[in-house]
C-alpha atoms as a PDB file:
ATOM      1  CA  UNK A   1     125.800-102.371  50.821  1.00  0.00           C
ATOM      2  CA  UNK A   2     126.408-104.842  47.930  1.00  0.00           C
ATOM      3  CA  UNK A   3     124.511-104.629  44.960  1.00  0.00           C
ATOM      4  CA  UNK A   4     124.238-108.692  44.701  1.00  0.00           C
ATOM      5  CA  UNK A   5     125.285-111.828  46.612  1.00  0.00           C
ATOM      6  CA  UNK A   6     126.209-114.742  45.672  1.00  0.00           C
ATOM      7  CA  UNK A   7     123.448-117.762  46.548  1.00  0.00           C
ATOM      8  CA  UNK A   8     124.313-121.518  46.641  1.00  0.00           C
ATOM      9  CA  UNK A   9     123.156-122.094  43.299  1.00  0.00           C
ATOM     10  CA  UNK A  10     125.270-120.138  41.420  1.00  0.00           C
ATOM     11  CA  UNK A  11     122.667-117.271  41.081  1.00  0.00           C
ATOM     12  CA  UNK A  12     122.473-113.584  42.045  1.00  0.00           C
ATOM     13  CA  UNK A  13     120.235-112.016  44.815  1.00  0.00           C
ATOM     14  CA  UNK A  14     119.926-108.384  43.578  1.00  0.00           C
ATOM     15  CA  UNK A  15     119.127-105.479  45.214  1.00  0.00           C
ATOM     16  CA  UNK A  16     115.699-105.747  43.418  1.00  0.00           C
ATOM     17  CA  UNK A  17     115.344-108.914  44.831  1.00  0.00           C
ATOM     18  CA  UNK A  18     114.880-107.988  47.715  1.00  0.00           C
ATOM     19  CA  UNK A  19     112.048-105.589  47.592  1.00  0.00           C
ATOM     20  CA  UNK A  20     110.093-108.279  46.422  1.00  0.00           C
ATOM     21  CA  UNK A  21     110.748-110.653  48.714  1.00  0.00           C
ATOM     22  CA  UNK A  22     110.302-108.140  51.835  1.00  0.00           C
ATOM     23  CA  UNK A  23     106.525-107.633  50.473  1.00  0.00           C
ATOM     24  CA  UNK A  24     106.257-111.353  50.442  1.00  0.00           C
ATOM     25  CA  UNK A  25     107.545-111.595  54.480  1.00  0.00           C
ATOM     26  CA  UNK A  26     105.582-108.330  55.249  1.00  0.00           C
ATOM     27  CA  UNK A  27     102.247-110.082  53.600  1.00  0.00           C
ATOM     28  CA  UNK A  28     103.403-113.577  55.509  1.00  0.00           C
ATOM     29  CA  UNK A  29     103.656-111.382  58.296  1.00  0.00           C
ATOM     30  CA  UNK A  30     100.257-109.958  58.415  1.00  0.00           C
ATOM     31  CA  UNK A  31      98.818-113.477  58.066  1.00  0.00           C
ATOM     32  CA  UNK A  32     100.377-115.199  60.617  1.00  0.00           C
ATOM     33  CA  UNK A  33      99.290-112.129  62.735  1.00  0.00           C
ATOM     34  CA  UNK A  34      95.785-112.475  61.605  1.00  0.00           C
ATOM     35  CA  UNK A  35      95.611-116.476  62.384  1.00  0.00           C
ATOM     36  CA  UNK A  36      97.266-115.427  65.939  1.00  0.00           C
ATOM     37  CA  UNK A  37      94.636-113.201  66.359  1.00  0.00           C
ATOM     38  CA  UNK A  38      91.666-115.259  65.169  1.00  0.00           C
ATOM     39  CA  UNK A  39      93.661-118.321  68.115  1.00  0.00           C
ATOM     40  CA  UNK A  40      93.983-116.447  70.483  1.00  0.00           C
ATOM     41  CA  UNK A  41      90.641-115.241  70.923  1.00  0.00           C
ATOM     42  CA  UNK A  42      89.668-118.875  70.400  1.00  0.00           C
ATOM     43  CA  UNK A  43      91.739-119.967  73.277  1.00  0.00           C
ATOM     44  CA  UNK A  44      90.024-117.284  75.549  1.00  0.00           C
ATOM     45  CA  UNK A  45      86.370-118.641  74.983  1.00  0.00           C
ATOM     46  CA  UNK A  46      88.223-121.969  75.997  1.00  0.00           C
ATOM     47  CA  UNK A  47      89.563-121.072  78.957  1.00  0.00           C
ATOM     48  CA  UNK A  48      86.664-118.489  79.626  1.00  0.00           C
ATOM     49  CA  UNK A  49      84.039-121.949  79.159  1.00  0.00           C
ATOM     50  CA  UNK A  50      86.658-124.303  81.266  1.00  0.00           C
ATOM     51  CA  UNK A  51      86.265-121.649  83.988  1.00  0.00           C
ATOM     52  CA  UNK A  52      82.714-121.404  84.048  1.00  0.00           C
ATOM     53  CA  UNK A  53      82.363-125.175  83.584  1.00  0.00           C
ATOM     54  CA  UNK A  54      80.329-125.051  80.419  1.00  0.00           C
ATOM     55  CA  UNK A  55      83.214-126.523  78.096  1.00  0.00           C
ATOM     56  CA  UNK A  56      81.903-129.362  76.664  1.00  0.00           C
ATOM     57  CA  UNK A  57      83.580-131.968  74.322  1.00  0.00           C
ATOM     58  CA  UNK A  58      82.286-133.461  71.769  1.00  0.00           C
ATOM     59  CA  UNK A  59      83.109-137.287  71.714  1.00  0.00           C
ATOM     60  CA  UNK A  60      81.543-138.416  68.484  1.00  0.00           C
ATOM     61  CA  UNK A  61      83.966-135.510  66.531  1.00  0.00           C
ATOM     62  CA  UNK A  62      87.285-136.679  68.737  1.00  0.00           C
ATOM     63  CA  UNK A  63      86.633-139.852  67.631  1.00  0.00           C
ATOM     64  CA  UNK A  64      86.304-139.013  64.001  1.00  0.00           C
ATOM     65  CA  UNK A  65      89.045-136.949  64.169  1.00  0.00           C
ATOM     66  CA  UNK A  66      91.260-139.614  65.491  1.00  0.00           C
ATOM     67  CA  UNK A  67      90.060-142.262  63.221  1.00  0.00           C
ATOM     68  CA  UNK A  68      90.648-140.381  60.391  1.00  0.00           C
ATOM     69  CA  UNK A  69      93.986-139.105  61.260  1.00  0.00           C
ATOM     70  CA  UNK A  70      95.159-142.747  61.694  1.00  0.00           C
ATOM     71  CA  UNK A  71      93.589-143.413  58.347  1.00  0.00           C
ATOM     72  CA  UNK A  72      95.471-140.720  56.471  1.00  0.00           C
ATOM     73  CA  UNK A  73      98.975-141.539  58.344  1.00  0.00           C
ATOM     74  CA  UNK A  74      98.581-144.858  57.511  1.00  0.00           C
ATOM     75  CA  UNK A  75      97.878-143.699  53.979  1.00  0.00           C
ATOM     76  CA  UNK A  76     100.990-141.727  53.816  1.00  0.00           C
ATOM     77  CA  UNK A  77     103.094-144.618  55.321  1.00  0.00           C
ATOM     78  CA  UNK A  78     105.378-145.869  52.895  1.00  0.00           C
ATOM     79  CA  UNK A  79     105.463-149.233  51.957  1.00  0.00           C
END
């Protein structure tokens, strides 16, 4: 193994280097595994309600939601 690479901008990845960043991908890691977690179990009382027939939508918050999606994209819209 090389002690260092060369990166695009002219800089050295050392060996050191890459400890840290590993603990940065391991913590990233164990995030996006929590959020997956927390989803999936959401998507299960979905389906589980859509089953039974007790899923319910709320129109008044899709609405809102939509509105003020458009809103902010046409916000971010350059002109």
């Amino acid at each position: 193994m090389r002690p260092s690479r060369r990166r695009r901008n002219g800089g050295a990845l050392k060996v050191s280097d890459r400890g840290k960043w590993g603990a940065l991908v391991d913590e990233t890691r164990r995030a996006v595994d929590a959020l997956s977690e927390g989803r999936s179990l959401r998507i299960e009382e979905i389906r589980s309600a859509l089953r039974d027939g007790t899923y319910r939508v709320d129109g008044k918050r899709v609405a809102e939601k939509m509105v003020s999606d458009a809103v902010r994209e046409l916000r971010e819209r350059p002109r």
